[in-house]
Protein backbone atom coordinates (compact mmCIF):
# COMPACT_ATOMS: atom_id res chain seq x y z
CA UNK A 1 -35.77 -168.21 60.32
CA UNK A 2 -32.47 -170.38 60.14
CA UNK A 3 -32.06 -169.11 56.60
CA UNK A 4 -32.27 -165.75 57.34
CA UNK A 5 -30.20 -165.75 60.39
CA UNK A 6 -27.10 -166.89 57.66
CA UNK A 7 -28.40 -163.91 55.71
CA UNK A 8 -27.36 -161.37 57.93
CA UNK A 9 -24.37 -163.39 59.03
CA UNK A 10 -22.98 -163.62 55.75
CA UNK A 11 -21.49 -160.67 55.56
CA UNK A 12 -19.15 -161.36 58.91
CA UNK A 13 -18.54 -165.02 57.74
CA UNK A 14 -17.39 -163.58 54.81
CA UNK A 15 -15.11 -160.85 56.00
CA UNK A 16 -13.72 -163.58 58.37
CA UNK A 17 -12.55 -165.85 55.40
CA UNK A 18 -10.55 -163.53 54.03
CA UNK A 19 -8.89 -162.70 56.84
CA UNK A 20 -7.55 -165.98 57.83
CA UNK A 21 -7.69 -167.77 54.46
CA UNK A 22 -5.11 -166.31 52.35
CA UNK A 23 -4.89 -165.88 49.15
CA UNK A 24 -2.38 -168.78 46.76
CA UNK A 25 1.47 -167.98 46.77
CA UNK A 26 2.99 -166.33 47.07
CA UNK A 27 1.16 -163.99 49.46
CA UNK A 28 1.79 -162.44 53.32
CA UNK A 29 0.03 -164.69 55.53
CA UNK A 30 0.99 -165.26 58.93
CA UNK A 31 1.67 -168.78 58.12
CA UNK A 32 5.12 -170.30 57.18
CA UNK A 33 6.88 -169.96 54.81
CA UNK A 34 4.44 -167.09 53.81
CA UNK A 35 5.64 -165.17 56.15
CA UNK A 36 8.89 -162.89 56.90
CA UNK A 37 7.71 -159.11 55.01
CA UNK A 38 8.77 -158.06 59.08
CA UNK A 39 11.64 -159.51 58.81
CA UNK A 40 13.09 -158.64 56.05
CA UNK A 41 12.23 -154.88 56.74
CA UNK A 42 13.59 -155.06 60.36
CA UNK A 43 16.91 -156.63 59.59
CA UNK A 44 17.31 -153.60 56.91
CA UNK A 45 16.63 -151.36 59.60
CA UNK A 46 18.86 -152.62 61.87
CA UNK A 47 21.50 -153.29 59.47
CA UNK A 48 21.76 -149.81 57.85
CA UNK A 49 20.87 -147.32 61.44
CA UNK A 50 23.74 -145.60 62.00
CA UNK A 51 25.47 -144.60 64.77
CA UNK A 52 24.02 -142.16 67.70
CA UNK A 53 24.29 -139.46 69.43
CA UNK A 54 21.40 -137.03 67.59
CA UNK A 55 17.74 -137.49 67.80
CA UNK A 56 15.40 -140.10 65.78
CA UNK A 57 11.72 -140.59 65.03
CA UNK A 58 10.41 -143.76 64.75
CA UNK A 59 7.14 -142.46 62.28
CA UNK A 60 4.13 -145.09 62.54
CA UNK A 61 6.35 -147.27 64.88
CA UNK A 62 3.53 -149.33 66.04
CA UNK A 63 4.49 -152.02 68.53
CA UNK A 64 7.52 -152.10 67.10
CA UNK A 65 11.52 -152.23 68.23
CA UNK A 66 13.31 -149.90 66.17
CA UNK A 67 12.94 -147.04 68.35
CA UNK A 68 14.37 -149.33 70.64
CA UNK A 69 17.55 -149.97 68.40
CA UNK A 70 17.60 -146.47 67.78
CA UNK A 71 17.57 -146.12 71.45
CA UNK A 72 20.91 -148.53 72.32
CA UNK A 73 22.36 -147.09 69.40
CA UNK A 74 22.60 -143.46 70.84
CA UNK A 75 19.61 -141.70 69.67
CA UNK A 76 17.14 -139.75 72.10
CA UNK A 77 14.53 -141.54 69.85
CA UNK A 78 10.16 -140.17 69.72
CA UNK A 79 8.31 -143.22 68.72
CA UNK A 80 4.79 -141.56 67.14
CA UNK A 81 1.78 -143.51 66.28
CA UNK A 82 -1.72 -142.28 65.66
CA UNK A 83 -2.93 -145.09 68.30
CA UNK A 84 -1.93 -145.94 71.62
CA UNK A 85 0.96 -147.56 72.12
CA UNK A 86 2.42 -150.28 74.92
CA UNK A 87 5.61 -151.60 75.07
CA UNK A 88 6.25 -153.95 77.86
CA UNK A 89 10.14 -151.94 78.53
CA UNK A 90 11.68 -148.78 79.40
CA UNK A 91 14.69 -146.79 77.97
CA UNK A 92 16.13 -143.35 79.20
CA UNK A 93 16.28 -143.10 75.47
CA UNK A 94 13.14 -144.08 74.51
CA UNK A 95 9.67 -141.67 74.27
CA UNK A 96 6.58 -142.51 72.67
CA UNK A 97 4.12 -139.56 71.31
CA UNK A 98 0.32 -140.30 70.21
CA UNK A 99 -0.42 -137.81 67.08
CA UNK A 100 -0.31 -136.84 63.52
CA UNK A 101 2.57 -136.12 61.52
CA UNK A 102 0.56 -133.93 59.10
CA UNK A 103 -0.81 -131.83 62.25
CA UNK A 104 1.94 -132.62 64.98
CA UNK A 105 4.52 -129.37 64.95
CA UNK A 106 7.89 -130.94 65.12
CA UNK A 107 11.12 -128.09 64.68
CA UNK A 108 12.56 -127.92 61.17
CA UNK A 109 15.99 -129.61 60.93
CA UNK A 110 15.87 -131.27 64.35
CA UNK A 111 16.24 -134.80 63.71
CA UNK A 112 19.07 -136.91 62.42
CA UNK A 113 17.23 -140.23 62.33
CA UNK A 114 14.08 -141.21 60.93
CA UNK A 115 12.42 -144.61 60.87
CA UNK A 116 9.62 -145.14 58.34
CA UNK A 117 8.71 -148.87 58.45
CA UNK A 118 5.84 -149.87 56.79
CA UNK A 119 4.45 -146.55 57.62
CA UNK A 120 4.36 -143.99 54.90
CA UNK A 121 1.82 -146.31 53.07
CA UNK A 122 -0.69 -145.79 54.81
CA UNK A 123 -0.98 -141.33 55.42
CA UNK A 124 -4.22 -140.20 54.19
CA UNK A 125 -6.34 -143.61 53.79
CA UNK A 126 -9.71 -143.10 55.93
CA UNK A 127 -11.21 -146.15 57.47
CA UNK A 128 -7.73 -147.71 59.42
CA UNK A 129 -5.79 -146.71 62.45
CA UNK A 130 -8.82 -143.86 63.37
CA UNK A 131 -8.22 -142.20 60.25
CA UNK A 132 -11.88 -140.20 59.19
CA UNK A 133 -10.49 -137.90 56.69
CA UNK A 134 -9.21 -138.89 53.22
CA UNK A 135 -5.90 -136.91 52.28
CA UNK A 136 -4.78 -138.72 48.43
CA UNK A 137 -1.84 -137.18 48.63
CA UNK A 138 -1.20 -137.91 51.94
CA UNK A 139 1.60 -139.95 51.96
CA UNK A 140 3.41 -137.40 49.84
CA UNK A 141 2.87 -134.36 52.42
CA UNK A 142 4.17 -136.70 55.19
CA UNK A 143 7.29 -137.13 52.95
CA UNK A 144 7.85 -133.04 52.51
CA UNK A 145 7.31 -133.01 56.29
CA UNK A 146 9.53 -135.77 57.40
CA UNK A 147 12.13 -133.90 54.93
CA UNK A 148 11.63 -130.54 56.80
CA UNK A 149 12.04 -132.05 59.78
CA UNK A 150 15.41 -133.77 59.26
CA UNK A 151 18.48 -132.30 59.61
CA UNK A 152 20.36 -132.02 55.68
CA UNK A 153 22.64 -134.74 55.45
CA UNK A 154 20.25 -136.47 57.87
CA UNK A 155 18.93 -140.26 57.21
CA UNK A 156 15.90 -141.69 56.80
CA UNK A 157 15.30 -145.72 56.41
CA UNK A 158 12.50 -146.13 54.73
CA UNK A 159 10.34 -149.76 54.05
CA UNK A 160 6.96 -149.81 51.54
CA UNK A 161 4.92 -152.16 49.54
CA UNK A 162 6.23 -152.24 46.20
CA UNK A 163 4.78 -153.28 42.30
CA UNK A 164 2.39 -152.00 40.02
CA UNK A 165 1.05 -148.52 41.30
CA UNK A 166 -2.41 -149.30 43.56
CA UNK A 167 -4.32 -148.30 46.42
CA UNK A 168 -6.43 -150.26 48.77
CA UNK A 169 -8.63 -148.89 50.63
CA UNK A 170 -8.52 -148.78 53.60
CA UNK A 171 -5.68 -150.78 53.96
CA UNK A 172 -2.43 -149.24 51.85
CA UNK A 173 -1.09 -147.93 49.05
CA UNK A 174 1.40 -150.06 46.42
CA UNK A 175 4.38 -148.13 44.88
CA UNK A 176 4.81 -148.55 41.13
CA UNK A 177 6.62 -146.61 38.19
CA UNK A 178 4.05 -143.64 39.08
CA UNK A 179 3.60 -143.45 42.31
CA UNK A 180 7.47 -144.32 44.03
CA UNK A 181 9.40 -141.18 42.01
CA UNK A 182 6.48 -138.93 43.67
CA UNK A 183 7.67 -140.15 46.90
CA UNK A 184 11.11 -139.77 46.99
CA UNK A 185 11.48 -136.75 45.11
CA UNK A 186 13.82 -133.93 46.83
CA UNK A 187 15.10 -137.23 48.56
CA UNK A 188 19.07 -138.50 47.70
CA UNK A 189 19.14 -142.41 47.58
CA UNK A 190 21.91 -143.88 48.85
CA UNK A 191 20.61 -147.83 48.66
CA UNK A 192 18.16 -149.63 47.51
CA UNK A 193 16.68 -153.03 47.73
CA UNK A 194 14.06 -155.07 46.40
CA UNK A 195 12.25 -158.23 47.12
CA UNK A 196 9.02 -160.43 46.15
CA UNK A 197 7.58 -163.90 46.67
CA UNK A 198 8.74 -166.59 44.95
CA UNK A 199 5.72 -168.99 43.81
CA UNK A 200 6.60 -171.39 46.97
CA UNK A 201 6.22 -168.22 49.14
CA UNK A 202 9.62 -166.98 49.78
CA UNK A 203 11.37 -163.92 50.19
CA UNK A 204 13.83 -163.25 47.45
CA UNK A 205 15.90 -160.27 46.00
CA UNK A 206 14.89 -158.96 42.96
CA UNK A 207 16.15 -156.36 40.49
CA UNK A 208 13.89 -152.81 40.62
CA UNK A 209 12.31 -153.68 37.06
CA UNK A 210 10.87 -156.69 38.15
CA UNK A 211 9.69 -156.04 41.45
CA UNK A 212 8.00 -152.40 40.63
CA UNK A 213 6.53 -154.20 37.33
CA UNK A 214 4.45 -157.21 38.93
CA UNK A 215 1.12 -156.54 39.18
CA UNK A 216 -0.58 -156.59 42.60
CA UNK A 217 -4.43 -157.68 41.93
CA UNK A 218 -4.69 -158.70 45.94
CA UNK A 219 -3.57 -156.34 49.13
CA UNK A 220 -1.79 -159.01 50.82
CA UNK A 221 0.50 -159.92 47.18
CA UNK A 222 2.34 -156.49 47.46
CA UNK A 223 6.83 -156.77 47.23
CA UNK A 224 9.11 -154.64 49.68
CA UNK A 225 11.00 -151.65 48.77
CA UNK A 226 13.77 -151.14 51.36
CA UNK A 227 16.04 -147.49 51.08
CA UNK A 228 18.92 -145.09 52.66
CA UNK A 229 17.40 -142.10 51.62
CA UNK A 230 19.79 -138.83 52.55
CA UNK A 231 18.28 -135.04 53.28
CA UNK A 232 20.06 -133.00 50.90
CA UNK A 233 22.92 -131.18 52.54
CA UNK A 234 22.13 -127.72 51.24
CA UNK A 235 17.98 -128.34 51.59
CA UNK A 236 17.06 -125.73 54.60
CA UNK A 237 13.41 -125.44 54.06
CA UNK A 238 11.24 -124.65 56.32
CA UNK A 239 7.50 -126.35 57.31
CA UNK A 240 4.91 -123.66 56.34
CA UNK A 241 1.60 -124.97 57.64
């Protein structure tokens, strides 16, 4: 009986050891100095948002801030996540919307701000966040959407795993040599950053070559991409649905 008890609790026991036993360095555990992917896309964030007045969307904000520097920094800012949000403040600035960016029907060229942290990556991947239906190319209609809707000449700052192109399920997708020019296509890029693990675990700035061509063989071994991307000025198209 004992022995078949641990039979049908293997599974869980085994789930639950990769969740809080992480894989060797470098890695993104929770733990220091393993940690810090959040803060090295925040403080990119908040050192490249420009200045308000106009509108911003903070796209897959989760529990997250930047809306809130948005917010202070001028912007009548939406934050939209598929899943309920709570944030433990208020801002006459500050809105949050529950919904889908590929079914939500936001006006063409209305914002001048968009925030996509750690966001993008995940469009289209069924099994997370109450996502049932598998889109592909999900994260790439997201990107022509969040392009209609932003105003030309408007910004969008923009964080994503980074390294050899991968997806996995159900967890994210990894931006490689294939899969990153797909994203930003139509989009002008104004800067551009990238950064990996060192092999004692800590963030460090790397050169694009390097960082897009390590490969990522675990979903928690991933580098950051961190961009100013720019909506054309003369790009006036509108979202056909």
């Amino acid at each position: 009986m004992f022995v078949s008890i641990l039979q049908r609790l293997e599974p869980i026991l085994k789930k639950l050891y990769r969740k809080f036993v992480p894989p060797p360095p470098p890695h993104l555990s929770p733990v220091p100095p393993q940690a810090g992917d959040r803060d090295i896309e925040y403080s990119w964030i908040a050192a490249n948002m420009p200045e308000g007045p106009g509108n911003a969307l903070d796209f897959g904000s989760g529990q997250s801030y930047m809306g809130l520097i948005a917010a202070r920094k001028g912007f009548n800012t939406i934050a939209l996540d598929l899943e309920p949000v709570r944030w433990f403040y208020k801002h006459p600035r500050f809105k949050f919307i529950q919904g889908d960016i590929l079914k939500l029907q936001f006006p063409p060229s209305y914002f001048d701000l968009i925030i996509n942290c750690s966001a993008i990556e995940h469009v289209g991947l069924a099994g997370r966040y109450g996502v049932t239906e598998d889109r592909p190319d999900g994260d790439i209609e997201a990107m022509k959407i969040l392009k209609i809707i932003l105003k030309p000449g408007g910004k969008m700052l923009l964080t994503i795993p980074v390294g050899q192109d991968n997806v996995f399920k159900p967890l994210h997708r990894v931006y490689g040599k294939e899969r990153l020019p797909r994203l930003l296509e139509g989009w002008e890029i104004l800067k551009e950053e990238y950064w990996i693990k060192d092999k004692e675990g800590y963030w460090i700035c790397v050169d694009k070559e390097t960082a897009l061509g390590r490969e990522i063989t675990h979903p928690s071994l991933y580098g950051l991409g961190l961009f100013v991307l720019q909506k054309p000025i003369g790009d006036k198209k509108r979202l056909n649905r």
